[in-house]
C-alpha atoms as a PDB file:
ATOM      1  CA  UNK A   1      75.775 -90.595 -18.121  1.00  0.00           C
ATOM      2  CA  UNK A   2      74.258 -92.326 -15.052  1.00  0.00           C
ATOM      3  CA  UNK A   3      70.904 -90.476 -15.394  1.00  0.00           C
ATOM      4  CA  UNK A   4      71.020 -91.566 -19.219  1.00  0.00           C
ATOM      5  CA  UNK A   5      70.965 -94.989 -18.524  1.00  0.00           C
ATOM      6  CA  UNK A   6      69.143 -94.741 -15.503  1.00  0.00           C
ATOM      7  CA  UNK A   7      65.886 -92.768 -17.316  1.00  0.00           C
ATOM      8  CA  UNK A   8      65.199 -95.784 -19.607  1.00  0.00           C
ATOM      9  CA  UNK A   9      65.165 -98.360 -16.855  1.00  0.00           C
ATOM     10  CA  UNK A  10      62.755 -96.060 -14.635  1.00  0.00           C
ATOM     11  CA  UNK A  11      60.135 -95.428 -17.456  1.00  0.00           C
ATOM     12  CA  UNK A  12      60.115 -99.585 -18.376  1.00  0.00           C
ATOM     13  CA  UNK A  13      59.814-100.377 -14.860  1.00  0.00           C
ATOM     14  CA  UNK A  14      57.048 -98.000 -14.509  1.00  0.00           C
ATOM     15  CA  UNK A  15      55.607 -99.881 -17.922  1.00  0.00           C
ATOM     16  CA  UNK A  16      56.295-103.183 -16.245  1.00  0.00           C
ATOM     17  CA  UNK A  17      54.583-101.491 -12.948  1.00  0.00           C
ATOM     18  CA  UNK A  18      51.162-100.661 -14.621  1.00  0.00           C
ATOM     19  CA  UNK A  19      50.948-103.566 -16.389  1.00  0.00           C
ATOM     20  CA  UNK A  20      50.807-106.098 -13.363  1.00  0.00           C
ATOM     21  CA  UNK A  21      48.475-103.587 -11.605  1.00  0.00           C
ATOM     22  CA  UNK A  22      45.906-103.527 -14.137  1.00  0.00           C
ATOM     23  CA  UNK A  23      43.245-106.244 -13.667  1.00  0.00           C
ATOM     24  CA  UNK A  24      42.210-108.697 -16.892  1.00  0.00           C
ATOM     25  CA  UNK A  25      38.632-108.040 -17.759  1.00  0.00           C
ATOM     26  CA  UNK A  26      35.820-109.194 -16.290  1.00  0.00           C
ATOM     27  CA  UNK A  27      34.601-112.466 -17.126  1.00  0.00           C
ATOM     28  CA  UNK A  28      31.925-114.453 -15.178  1.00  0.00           C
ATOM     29  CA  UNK A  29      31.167-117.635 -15.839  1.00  0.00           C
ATOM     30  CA  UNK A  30      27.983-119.252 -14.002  1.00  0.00           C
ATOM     31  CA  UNK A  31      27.104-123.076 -13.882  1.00  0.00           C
ATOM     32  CA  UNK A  32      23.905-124.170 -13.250  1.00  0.00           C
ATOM     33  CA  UNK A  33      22.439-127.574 -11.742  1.00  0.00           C
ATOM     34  CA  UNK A  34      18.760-128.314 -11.596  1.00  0.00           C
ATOM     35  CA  UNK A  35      17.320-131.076  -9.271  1.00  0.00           C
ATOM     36  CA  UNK A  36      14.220-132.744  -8.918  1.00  0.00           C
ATOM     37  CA  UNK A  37      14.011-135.268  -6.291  1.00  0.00           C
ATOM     38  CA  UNK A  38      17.488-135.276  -5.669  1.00  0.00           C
ATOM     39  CA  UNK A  39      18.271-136.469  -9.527  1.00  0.00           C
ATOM     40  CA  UNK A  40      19.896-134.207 -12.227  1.00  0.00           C
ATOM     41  CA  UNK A  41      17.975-133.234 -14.776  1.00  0.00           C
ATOM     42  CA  UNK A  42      19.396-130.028 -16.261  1.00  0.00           C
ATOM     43  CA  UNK A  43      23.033-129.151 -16.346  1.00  0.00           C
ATOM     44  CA  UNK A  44      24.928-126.248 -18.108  1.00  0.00           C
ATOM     45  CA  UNK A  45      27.747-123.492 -17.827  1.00  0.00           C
ATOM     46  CA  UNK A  46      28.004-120.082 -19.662  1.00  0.00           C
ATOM     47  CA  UNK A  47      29.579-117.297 -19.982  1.00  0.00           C
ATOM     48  CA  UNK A  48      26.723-114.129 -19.020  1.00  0.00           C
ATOM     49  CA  UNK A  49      29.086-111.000 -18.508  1.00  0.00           C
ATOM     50  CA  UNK A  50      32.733-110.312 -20.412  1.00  0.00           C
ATOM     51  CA  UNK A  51      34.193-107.203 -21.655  1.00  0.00           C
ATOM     52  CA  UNK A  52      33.436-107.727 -25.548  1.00  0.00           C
ATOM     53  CA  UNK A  53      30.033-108.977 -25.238  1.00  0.00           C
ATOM     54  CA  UNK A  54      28.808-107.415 -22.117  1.00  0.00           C
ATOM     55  CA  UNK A  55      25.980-109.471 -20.212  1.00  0.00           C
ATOM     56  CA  UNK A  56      24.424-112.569 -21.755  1.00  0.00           C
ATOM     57  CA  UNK A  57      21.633-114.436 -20.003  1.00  0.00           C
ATOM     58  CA  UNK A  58      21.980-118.474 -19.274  1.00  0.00           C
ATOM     59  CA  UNK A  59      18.730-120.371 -21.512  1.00  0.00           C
ATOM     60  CA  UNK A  60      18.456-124.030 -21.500  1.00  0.00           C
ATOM     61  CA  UNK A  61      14.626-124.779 -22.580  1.00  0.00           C
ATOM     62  CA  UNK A  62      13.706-128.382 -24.011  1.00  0.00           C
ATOM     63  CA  UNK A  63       9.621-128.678 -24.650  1.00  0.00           C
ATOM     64  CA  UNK A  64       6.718-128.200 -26.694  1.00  0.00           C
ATOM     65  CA  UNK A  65       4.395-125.012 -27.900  1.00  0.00           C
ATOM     66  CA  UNK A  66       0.710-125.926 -27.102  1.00  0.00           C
ATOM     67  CA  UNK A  67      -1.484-123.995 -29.737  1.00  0.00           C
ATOM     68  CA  UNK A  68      -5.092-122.671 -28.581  1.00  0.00           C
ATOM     69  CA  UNK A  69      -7.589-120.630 -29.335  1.00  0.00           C
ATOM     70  CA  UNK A  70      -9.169-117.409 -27.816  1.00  0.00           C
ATOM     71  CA  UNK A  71     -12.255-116.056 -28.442  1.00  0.00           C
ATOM     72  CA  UNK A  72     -13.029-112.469 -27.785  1.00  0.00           C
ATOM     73  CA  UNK A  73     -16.482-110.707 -28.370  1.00  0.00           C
ATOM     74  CA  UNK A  74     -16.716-107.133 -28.370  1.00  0.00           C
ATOM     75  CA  UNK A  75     -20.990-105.873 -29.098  1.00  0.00           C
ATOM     76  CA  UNK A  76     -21.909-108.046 -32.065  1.00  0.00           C
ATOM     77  CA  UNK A  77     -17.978-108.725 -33.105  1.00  0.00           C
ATOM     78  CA  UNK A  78     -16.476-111.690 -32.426  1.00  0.00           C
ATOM     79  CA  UNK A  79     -12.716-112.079 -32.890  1.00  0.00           C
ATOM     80  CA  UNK A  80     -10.859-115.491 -33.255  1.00  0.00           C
ATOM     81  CA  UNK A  81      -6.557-115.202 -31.784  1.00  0.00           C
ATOM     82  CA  UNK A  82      -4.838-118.253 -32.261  1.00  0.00           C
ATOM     83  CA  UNK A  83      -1.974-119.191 -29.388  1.00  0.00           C
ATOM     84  CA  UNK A  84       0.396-121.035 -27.930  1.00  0.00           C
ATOM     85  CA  UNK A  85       2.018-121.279 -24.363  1.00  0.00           C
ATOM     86  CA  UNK A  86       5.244-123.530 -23.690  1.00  0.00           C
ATOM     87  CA  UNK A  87       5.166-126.251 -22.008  1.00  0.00           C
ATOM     88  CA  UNK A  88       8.624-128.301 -20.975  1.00  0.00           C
ATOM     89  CA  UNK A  89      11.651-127.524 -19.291  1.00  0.00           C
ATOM     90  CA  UNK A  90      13.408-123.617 -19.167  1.00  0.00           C
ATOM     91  CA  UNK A  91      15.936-122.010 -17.245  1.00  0.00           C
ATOM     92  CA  UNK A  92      16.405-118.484 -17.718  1.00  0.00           C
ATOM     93  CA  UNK A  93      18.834-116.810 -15.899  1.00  0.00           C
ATOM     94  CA  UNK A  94      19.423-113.243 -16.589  1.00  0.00           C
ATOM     95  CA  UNK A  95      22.062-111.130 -15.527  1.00  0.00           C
ATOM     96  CA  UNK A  96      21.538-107.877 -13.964  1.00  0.00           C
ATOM     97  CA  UNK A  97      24.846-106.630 -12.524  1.00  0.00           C
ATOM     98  CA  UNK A  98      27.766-108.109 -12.573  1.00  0.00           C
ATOM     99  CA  UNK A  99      31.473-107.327 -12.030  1.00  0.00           C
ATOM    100  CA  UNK A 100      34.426-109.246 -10.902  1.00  0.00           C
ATOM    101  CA  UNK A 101      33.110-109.301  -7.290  1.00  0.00           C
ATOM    102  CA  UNK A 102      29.336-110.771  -7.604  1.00  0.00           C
ATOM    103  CA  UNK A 103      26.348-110.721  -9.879  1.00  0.00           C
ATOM    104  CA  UNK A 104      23.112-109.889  -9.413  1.00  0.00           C
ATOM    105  CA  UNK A 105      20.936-112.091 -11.299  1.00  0.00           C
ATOM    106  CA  UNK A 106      16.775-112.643 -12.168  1.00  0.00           C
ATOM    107  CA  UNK A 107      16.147-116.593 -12.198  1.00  0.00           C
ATOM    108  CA  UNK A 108      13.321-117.981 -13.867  1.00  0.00           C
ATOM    109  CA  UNK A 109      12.277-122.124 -13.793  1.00  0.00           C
ATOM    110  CA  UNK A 110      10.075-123.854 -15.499  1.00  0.00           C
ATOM    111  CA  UNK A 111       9.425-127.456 -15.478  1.00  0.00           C
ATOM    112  CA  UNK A 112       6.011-128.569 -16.733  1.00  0.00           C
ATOM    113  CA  UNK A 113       4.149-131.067 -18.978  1.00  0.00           C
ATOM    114  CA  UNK A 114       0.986-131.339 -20.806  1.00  0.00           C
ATOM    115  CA  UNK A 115      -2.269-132.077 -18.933  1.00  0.00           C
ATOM    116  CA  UNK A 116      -5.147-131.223 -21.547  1.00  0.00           C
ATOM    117  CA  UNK A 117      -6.893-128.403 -22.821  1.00  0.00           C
ATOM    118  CA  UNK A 118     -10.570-127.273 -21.793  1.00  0.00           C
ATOM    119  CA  UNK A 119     -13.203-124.770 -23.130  1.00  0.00           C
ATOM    120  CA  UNK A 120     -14.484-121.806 -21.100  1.00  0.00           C
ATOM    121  CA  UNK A 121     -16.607-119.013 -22.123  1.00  0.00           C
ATOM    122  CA  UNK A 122     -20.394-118.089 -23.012  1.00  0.00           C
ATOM    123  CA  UNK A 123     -21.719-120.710 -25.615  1.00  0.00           C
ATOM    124  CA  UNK A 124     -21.080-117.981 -28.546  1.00  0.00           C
ATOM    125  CA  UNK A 125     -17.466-117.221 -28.074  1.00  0.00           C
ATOM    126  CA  UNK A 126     -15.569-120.255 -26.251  1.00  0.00           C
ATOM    127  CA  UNK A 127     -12.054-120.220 -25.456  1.00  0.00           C
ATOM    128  CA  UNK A 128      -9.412-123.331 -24.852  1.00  0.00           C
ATOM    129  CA  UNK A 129      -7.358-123.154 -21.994  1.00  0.00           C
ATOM    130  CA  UNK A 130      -4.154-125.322 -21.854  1.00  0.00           C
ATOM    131  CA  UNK A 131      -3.968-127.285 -18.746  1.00  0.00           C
ATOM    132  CA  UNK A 132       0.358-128.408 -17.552  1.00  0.00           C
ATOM    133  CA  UNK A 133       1.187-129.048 -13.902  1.00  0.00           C
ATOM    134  CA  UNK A 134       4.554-128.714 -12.452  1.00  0.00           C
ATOM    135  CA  UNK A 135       7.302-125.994 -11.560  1.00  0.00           C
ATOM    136  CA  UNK A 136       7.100-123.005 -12.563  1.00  0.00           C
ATOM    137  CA  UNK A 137       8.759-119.776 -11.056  1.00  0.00           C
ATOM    138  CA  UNK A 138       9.834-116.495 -12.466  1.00  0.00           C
ATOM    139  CA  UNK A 139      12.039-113.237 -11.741  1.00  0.00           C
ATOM    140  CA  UNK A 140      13.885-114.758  -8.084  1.00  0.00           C
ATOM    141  CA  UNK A 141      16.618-112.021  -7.513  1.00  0.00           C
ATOM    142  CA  UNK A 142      19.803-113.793  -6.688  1.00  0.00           C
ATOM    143  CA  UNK A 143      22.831-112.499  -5.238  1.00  0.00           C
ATOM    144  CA  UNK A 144      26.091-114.425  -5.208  1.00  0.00           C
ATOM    145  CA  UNK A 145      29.755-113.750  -4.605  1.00  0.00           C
ATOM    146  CA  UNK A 146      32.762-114.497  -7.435  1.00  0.00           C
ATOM    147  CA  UNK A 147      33.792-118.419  -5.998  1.00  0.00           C
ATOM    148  CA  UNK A 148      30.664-118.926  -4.209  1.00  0.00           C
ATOM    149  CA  UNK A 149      28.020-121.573  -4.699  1.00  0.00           C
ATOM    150  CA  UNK A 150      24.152-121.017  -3.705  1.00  0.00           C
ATOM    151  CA  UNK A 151      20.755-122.742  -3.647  1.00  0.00           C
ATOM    152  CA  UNK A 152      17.996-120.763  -5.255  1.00  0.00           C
ATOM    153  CA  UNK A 153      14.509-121.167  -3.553  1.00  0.00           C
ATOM    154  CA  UNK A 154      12.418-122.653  -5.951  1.00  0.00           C
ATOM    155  CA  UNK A 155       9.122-123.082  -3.190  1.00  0.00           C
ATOM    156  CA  UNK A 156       8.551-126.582  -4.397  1.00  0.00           C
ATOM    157  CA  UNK A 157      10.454-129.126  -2.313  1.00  0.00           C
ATOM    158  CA  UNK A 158      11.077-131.474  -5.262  1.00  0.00           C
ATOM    159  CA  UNK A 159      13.268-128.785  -6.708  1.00  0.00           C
ATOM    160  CA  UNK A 160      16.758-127.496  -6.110  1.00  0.00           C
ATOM    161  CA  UNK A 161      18.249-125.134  -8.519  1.00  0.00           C
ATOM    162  CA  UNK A 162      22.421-124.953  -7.379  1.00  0.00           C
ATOM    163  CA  UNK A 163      24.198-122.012  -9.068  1.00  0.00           C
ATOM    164  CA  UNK A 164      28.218-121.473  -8.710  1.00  0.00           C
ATOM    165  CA  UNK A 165      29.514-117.988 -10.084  1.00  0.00           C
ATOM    166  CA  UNK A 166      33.391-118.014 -11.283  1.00  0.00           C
ATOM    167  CA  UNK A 167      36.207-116.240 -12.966  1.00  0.00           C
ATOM    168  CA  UNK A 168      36.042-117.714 -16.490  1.00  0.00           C
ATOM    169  CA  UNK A 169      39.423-116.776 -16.787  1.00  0.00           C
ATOM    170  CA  UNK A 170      41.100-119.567 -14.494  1.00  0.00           C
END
């Protein structure tokens, strides 16, 4: 009788048991501050790894496409490619690895504006070249830790890029 009653109670504290030791899925959340001259100028928080969607990179871009032309001569042909490069403000932050622990991530920044556009090439095939000036960085590996906050070398002194990876299930 006693192992009757008893039996039941094991196997739903066993349930009870597993359930608590099982982890909840993996979801980072990463929020991202950009700073130029100690000002904010680009804020934003997303989700880039979770157990439906799997990794999702972080994009914030706010600009312009700059058309121009290419010339390219090849004997007595002479080919015509129209263009464009951006020009404005991108972050890009792509996950690599990540897991409940830490992420690995590839960080690319971009701030730039407009300067002009210029011809270069022999006289009977000239090319435009867009001219911008400002930031611009691509592919920093960054490694941070679940709850930790880093600063992501931008090599421009005007520039701090201030990431903070999280549990996005608290």
């Amino acid at each position: 009788m006693f192992t009757k009653i008893l039996g039941p109670i094991l196997v739903a504290s066993a349930m009870i048991t597993c359930a608590h030791a099982q982890t909840l899925p993996v979801r980072q959340q990463l929020d991202t501050t950009l700073f130029k001259d100690g000002h904010q100028i680009a804020v934003g928080t997303s989700i880039i790894a979770d157990e439906i969607n799997g990794k999702a990179p972080f994009v914030v871009s706010s600009g312009t496409h700059v058309g121009y032309g290419t010339c390219t001569k090849v004997g007595d042909t002479t080919s015509l490619k129209s263009e464009s490069v951006f020009v404005g403000r991108a972050i890009l932050i792509s996950p690599v690895v990540v897991d409940a622990t830490k992420a690995k991530l590839s960080v690319s920044v971009q701030d730039t504006e407009f300067v002009g556009k210029h011809e270069a090439g022999p006289s009977d095939c000239r090319s435009e070249i867009v001219d911008s000036k400002g930031l611009k960085v691509a592919d920093i590996n960054v490694d941070i830790a679940d709850g930790q906050t880093v600063e992501v070398p931008l090599g421009d002194i005007h520039y701090r890029l201030v990431l903070k990876l999280h549990d996005g299930n608290l």
